[in-house]
C-alpha atoms as a PDB file:
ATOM      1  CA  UNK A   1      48.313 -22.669  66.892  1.00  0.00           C
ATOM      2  CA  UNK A   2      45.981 -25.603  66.697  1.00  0.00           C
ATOM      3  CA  UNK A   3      45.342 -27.175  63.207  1.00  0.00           C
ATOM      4  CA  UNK A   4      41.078 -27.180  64.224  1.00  0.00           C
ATOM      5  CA  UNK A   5      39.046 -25.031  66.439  1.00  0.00           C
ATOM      6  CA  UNK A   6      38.208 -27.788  69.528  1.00  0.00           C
ATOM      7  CA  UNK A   7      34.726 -27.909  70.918  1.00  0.00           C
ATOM      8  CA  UNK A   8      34.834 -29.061  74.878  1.00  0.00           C
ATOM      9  CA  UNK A   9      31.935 -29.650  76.492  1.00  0.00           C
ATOM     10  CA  UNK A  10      32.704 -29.210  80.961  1.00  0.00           C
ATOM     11  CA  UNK A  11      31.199 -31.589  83.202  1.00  0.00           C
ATOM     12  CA  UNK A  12      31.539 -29.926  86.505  1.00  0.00           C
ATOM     13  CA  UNK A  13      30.622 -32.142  89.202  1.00  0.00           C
ATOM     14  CA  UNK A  14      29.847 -32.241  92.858  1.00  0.00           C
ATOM     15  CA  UNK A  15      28.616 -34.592  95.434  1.00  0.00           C
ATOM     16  CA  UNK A  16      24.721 -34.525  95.758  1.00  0.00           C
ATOM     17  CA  UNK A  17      23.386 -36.625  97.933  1.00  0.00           C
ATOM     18  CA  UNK A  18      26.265 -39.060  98.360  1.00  0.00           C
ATOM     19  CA  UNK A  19      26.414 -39.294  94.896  1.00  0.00           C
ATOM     20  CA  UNK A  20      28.807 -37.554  92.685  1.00  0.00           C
ATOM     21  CA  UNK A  21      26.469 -35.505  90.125  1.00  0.00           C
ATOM     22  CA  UNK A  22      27.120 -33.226  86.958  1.00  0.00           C
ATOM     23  CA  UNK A  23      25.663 -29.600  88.141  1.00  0.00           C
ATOM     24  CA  UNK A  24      25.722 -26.260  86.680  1.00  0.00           C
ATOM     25  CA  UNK A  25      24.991 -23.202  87.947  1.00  0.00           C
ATOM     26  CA  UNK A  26      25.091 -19.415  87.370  1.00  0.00           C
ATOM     27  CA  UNK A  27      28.082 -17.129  88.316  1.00  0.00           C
ATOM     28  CA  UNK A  28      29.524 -20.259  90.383  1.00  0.00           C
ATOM     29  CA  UNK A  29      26.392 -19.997  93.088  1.00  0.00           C
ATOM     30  CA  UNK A  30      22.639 -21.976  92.505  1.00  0.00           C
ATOM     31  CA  UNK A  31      23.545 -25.242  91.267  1.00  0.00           C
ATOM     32  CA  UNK A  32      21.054 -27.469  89.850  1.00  0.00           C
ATOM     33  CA  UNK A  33      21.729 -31.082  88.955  1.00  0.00           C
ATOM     34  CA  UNK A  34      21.933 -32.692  86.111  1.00  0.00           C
ATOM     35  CA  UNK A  35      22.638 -36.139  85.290  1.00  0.00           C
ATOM     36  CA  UNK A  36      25.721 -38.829  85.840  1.00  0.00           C
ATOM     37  CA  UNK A  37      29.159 -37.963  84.951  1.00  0.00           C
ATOM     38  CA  UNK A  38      30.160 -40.874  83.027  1.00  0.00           C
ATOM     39  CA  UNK A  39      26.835 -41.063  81.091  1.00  0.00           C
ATOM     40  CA  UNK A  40      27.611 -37.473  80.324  1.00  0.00           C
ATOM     41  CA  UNK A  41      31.436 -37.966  79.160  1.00  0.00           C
ATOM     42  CA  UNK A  42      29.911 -41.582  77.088  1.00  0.00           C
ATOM     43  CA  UNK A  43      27.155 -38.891  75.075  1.00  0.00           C
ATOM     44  CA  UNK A  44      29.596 -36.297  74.388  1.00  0.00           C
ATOM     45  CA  UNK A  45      32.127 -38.294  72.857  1.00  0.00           C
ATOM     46  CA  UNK A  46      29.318 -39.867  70.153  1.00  0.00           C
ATOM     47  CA  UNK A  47      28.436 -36.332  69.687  1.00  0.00           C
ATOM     48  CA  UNK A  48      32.313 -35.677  68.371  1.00  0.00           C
ATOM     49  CA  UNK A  49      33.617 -33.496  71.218  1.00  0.00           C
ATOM     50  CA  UNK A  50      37.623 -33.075  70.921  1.00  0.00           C
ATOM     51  CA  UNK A  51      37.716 -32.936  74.530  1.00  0.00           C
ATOM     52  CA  UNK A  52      36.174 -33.500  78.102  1.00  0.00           C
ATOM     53  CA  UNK A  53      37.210 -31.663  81.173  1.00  0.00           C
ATOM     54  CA  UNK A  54      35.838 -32.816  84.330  1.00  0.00           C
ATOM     55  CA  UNK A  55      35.880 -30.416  87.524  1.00  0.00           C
ATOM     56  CA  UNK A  56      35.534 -31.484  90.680  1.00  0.00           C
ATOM     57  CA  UNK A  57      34.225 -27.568  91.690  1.00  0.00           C
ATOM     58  CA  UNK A  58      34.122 -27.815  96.226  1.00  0.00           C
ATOM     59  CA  UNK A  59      37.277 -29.564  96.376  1.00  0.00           C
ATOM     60  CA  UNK A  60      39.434 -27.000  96.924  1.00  0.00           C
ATOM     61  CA  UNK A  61      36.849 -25.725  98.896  1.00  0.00           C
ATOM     62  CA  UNK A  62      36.529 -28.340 100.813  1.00  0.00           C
ATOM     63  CA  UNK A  63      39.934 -29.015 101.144  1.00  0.00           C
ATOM     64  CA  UNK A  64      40.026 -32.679  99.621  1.00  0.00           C
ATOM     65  CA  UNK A  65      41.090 -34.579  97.023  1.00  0.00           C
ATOM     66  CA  UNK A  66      39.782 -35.085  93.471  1.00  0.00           C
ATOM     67  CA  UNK A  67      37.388 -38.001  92.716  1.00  0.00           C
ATOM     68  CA  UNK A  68      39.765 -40.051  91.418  1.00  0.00           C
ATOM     69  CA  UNK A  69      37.110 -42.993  91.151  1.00  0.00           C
ATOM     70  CA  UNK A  70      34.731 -40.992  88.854  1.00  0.00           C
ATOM     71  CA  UNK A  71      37.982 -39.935  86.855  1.00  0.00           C
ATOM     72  CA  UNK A  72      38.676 -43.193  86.220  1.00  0.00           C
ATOM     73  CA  UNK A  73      35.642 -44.476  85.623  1.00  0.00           C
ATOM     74  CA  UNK A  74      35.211 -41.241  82.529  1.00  0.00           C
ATOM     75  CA  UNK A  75      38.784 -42.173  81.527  1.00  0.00           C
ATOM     76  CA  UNK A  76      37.614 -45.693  81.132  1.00  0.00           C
ATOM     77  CA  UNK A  77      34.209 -44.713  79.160  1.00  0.00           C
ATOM     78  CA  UNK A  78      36.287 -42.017  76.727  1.00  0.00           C
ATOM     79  CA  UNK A  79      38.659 -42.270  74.051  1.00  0.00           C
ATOM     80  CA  UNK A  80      39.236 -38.753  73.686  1.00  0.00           C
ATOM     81  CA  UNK A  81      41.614 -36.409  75.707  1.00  0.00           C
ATOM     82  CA  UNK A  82      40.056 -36.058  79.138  1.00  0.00           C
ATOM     83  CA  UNK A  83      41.232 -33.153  81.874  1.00  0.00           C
ATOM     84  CA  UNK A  84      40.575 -32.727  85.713  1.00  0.00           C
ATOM     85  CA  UNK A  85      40.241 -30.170  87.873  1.00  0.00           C
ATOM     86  CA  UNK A  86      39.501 -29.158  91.285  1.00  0.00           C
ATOM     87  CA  UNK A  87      41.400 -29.992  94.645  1.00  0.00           C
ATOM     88  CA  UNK A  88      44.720 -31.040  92.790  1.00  0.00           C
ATOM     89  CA  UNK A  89      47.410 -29.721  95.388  1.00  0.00           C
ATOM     90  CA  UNK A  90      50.804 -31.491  94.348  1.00  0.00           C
ATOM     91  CA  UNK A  91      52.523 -33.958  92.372  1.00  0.00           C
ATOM     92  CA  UNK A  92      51.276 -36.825  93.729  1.00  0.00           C
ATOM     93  CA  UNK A  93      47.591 -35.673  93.199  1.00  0.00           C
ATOM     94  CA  UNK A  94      48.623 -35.150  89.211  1.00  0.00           C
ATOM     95  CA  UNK A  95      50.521 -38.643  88.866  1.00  0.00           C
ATOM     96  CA  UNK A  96      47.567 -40.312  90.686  1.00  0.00           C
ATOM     97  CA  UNK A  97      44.813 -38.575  88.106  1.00  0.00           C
ATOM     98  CA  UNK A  98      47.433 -39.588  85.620  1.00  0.00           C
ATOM     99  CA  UNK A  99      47.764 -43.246  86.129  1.00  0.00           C
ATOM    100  CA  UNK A 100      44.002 -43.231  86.744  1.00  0.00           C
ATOM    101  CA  UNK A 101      43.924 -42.730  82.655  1.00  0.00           C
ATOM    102  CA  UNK A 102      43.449 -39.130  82.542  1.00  0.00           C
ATOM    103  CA  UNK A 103      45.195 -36.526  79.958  1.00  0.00           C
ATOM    104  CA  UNK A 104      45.790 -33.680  81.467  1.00  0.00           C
ATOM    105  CA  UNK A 105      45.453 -31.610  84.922  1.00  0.00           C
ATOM    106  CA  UNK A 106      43.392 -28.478  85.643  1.00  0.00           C
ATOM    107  CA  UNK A 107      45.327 -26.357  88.524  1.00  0.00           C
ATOM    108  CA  UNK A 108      43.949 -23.342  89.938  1.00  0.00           C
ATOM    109  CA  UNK A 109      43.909 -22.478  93.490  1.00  0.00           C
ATOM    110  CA  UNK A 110      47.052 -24.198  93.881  1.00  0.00           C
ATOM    111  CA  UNK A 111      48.829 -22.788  91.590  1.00  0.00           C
ATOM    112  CA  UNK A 112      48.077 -19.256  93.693  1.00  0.00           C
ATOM    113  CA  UNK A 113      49.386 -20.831  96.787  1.00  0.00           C
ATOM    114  CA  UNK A 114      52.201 -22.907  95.165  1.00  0.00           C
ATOM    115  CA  UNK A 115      53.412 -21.668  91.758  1.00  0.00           C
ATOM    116  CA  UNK A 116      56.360 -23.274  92.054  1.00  0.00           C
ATOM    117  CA  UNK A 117      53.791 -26.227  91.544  1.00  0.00           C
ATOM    118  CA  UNK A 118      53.244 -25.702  87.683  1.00  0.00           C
ATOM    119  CA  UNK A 119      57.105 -25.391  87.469  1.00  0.00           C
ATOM    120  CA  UNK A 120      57.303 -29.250  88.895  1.00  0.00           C
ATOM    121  CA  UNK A 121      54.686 -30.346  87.432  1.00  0.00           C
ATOM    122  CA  UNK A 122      55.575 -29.273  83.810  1.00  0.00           C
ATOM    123  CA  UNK A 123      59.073 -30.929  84.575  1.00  0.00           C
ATOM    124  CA  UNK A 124      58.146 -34.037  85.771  1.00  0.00           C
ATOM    125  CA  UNK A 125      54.992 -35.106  83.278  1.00  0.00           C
ATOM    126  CA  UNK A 126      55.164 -32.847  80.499  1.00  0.00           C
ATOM    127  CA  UNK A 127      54.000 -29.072  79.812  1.00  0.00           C
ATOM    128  CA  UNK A 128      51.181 -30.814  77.690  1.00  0.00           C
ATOM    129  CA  UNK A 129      49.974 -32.717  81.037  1.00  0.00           C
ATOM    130  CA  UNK A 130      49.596 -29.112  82.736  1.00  0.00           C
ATOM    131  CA  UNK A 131      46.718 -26.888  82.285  1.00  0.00           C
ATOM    132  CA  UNK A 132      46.333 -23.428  84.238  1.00  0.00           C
ATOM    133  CA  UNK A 133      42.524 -22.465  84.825  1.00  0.00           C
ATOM    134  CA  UNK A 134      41.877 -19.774  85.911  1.00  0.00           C
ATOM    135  CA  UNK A 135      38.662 -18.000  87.523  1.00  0.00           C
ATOM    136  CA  UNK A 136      38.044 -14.036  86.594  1.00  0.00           C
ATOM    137  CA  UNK A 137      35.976 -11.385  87.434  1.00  0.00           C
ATOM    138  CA  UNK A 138      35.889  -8.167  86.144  1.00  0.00           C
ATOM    139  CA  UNK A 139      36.784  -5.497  88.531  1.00  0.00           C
ATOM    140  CA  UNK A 140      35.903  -1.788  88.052  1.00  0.00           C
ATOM    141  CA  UNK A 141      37.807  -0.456  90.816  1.00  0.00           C
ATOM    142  CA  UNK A 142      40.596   0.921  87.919  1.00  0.00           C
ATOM    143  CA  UNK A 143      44.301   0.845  90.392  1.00  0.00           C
ATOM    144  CA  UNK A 144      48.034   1.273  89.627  1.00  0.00           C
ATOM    145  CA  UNK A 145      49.704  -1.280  87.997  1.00  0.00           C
ATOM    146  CA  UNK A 146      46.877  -3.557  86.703  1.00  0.00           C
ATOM    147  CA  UNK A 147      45.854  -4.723  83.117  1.00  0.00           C
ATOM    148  CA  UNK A 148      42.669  -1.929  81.734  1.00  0.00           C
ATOM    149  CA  UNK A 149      40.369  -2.877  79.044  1.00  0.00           C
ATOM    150  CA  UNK A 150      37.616  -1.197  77.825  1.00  0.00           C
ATOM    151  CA  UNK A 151      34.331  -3.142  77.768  1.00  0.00           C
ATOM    152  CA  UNK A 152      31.297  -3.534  75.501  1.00  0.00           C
ATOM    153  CA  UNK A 153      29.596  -1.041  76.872  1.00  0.00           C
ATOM    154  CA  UNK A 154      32.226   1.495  76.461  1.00  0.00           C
ATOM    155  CA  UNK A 155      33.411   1.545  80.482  1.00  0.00           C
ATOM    156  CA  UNK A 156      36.421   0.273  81.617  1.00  0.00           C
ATOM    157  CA  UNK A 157      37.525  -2.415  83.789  1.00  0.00           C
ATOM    158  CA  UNK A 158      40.789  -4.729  84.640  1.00  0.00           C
ATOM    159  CA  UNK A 159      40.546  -8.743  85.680  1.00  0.00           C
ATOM    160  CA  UNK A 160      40.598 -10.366  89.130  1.00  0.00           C
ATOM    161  CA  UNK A 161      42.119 -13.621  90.019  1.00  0.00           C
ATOM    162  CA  UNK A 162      39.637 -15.486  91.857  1.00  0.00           C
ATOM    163  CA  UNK A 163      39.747 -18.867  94.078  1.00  0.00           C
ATOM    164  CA  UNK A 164      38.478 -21.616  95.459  1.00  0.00           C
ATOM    165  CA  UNK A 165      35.388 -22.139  93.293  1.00  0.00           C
ATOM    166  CA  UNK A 166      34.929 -18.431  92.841  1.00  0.00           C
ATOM    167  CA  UNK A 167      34.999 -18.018  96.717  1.00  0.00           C
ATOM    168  CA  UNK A 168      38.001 -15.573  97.120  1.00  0.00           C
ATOM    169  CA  UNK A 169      39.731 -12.785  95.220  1.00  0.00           C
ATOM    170  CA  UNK A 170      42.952 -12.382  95.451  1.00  0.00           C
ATOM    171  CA  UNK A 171      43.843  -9.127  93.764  1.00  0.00           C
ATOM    172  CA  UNK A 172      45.874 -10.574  91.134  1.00  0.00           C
ATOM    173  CA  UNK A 173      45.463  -9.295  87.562  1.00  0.00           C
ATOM    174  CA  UNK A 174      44.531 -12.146  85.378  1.00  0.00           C
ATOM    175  CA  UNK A 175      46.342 -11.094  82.716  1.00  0.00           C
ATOM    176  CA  UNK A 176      49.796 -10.959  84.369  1.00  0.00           C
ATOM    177  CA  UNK A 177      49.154 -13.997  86.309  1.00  0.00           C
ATOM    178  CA  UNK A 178      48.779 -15.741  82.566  1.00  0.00           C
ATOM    179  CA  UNK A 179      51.732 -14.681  81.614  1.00  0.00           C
ATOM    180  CA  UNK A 180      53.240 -15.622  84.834  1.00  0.00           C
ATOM    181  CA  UNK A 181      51.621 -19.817  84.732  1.00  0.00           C
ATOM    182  CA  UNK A 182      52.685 -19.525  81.162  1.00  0.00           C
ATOM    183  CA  UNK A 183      56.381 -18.902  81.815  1.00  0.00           C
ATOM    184  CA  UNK A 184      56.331 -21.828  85.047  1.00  0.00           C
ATOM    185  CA  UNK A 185      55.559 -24.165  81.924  1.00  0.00           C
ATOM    186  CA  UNK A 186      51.503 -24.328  81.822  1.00  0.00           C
ATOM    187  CA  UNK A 187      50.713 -26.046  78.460  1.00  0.00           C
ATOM    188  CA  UNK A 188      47.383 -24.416  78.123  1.00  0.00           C
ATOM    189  CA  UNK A 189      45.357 -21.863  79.872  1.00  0.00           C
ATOM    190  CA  UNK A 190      41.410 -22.141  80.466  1.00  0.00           C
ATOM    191  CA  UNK A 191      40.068 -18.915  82.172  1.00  0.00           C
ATOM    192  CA  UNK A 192      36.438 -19.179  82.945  1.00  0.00           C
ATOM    193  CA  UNK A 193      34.256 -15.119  83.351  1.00  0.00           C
ATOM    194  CA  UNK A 194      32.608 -15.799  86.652  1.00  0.00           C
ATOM    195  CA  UNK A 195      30.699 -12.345  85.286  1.00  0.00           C
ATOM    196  CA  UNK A 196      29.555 -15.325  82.353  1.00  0.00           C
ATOM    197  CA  UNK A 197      29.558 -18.178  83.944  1.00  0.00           C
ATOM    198  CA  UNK A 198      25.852 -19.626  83.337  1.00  0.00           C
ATOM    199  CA  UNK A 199      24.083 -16.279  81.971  1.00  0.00           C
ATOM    200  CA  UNK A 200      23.667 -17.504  78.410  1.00  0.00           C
ATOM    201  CA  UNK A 201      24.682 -14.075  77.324  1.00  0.00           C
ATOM    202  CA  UNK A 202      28.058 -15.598  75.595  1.00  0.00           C
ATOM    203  CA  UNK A 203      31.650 -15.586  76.362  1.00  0.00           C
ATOM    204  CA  UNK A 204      33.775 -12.945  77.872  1.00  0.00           C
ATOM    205  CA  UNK A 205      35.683 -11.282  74.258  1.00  0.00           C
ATOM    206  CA  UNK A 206      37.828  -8.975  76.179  1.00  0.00           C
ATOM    207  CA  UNK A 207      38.872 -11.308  78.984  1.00  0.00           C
ATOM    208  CA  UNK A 208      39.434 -14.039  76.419  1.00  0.00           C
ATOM    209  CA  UNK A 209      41.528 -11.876  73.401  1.00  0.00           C
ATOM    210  CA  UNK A 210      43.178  -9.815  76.181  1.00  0.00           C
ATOM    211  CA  UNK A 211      44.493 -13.481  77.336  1.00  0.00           C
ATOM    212  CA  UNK A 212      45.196 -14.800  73.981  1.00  0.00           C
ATOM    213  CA  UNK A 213      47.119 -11.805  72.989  1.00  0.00           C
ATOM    214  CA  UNK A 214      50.170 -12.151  75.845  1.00  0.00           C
ATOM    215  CA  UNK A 215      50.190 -15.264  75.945  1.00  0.00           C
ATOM    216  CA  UNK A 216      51.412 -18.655  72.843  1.00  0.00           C
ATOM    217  CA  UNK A 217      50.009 -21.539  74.639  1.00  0.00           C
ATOM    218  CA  UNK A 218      46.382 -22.740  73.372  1.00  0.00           C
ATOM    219  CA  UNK A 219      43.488 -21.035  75.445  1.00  0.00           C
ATOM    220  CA  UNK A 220      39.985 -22.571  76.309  1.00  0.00           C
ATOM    221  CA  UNK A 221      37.707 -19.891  76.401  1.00  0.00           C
ATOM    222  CA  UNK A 222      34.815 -20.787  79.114  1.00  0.00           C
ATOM    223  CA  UNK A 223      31.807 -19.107  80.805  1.00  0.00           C
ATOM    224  CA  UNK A 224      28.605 -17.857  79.045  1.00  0.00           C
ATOM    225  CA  UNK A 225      28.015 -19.977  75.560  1.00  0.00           C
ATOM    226  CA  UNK A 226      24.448 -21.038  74.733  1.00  0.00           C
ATOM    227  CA  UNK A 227      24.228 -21.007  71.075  1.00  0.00           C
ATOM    228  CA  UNK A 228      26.744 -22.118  68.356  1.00  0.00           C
ATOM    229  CA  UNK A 229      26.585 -18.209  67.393  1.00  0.00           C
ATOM    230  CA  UNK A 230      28.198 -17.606  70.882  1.00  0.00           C
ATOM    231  CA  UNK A 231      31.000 -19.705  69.836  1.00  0.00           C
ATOM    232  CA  UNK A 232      31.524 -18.615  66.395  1.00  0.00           C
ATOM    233  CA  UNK A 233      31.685 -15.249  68.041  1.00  0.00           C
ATOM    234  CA  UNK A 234      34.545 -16.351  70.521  1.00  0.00           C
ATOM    235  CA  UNK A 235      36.745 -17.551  67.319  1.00  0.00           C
ATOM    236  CA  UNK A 236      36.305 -14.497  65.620  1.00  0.00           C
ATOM    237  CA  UNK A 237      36.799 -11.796  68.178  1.00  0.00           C
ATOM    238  CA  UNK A 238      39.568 -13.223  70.376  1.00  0.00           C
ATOM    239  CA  UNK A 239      41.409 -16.221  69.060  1.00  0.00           C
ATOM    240  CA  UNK A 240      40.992 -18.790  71.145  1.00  0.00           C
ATOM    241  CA  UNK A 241      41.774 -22.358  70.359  1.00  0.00           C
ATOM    242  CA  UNK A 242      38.431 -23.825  71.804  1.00  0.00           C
ATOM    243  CA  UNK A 243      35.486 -23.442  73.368  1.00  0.00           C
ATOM    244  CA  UNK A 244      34.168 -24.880  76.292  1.00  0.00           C
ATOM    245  CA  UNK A 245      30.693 -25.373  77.149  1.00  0.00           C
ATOM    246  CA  UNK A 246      28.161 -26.954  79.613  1.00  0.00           C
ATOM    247  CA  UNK A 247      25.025 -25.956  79.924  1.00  0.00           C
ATOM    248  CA  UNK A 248      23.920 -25.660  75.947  1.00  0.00           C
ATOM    249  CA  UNK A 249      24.747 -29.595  75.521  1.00  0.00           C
ATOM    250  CA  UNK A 250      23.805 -30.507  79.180  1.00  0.00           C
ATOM    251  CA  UNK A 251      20.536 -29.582  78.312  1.00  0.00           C
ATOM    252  CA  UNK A 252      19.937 -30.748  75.238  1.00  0.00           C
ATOM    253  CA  UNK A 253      19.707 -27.703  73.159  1.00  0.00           C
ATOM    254  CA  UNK A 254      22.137 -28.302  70.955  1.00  0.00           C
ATOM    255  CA  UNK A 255      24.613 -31.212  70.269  1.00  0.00           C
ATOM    256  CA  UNK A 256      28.475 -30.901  69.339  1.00  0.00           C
ATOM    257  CA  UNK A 257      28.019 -31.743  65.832  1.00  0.00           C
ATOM    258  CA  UNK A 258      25.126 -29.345  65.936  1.00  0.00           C
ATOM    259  CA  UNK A 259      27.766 -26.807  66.531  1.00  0.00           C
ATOM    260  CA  UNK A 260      30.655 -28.489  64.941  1.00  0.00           C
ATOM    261  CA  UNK A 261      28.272 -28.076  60.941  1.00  0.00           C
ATOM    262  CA  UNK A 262      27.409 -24.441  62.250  1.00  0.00           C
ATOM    263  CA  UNK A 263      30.810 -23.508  62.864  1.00  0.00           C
ATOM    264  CA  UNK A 264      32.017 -25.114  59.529  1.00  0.00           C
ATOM    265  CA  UNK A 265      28.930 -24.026  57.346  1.00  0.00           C
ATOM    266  CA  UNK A 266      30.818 -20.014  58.425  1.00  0.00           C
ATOM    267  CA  UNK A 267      34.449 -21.002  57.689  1.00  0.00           C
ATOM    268  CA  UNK A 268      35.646 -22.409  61.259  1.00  0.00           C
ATOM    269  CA  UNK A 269      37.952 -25.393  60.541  1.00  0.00           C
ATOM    270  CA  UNK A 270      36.992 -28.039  63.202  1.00  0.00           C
ATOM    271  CA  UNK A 271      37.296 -31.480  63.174  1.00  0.00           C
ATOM    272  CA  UNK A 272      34.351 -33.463  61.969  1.00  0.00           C
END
């Protein structure tokens, strides 16, 4: 269990343009823009995040490699722990992102098509190097041998494992498959509601606590925040370690250390 409750804002980022450009969207589809990366990561920082994590979100999608060049030019501008994502297919990709000054790794759709990948990767540069994120989306269609929770508005549902930027479900139950990256040696696990993702309605309590309950790693809980209450709420109700969120501070609603006083002034230890 972490000592503080971390606050990490996202920078998800895609090529606009020719140029590559912070963008957020809503459930993973109608992506605006919204500023440069590495001015982004530089602002967040003097606000006191704990973290970054930077996704590269068509990657996969597109079937190439992280920007390694805006990585390094964040891991350059930060002093604080720093994560990638997005199109990060083997161990070369992670000791490339690696040497490039990041922290740590964000794996999804490869770790689908290649678990044995986590299992490698955890060997070779450290469980701590190796995070697990993974997409979900609630799925009503209750079957044999999956995960059921009941929901906030008293129906019932299990979660879906989904790809490639939110492109393709695979029919995996997230919960299992937690478990599963867990015991391959993730270090951490950040699953992200697509149902969330960019509604402003808050975070996903039953995906996150039914993930935090199975599993001992740390877990990022991601996908719906827009007010410090959102967050608060996300401590609370499911446990996570931290909070990630994009749009809130993207837009300049609210700060970190806006968040970081609220949090504190109702009893959340987090580092000031």
């Amino acid at each position: 269990m972490m000592e503080y409750k971390k606050i990490i804002p996202c920078l998800d980022v895609k090529v606009v343009d020719g140029i590559p450009t912070v963008v957020k969207g809503v459930k993973f589809v109608d992506l605006t823009k919204q500023g440069d990366p590495v001015e982004f990561a530089g602002r967040y920082q003097a606000q006191g995040a704990d973290e970054l994590i930077f996704l590269d979100i068509t990657a996969s999608h597109e079937g190439r490699k992280t920007m390694v060049d805006v990585a390094k030019k964040v891991a350059d501008t930060v002093e604080i722990p720093f994560a990638v994502g997005g199109g990060i297919g083997n161990l070369e990709s992670i000791k490339e992102l690696l040497d490039a000054g990041v922290d740590k790794v964000g794996i999804n759709t490869a770790a689908f098509k290649t678990p044995d990948l986590i299992k490698d990767a955890a060997k070779h540069f450290g469980s701590e190097c190796i995070t697990v994120a993974v997409d979900a989306r609630r799925n009503s269609e209750i079957r044999p041998g999956v995960n059921i929770y009941e929901l906030e508005d008293g129906t019932k549902a299990w979660f879906e494992l989904v790809i490639y930027g939110g492109r393709k479900s695979v029919g995996l139950d997230v919960i299992d498959w937690c478990c599963k990256m867990e015991s391959l040696g993730a270090g951490e696990i950040l699953p992200t509601s697509m149902d969330r993702d960019g509604t402003n309605i808050g975070y996903d309590i039953p995906l996150t606590k039914a993930i935090c309950d199975v599993v001992d790693v740390p877990v990022i809980a991601s996908g719906g925040a827009s007010t410090p209450q959102h967050i608060l709420e996300v401590f609370d109700k499911s446990g996570a370690d931290a909070a990630l969120a994009a749009g809130m501070f993207h837009r300049g609603e609210y700060t970190v250390g806006d968040v970081k006083e609220y949090l504190r002034s109702k009893g959340i230890n987090v580092k000031l």
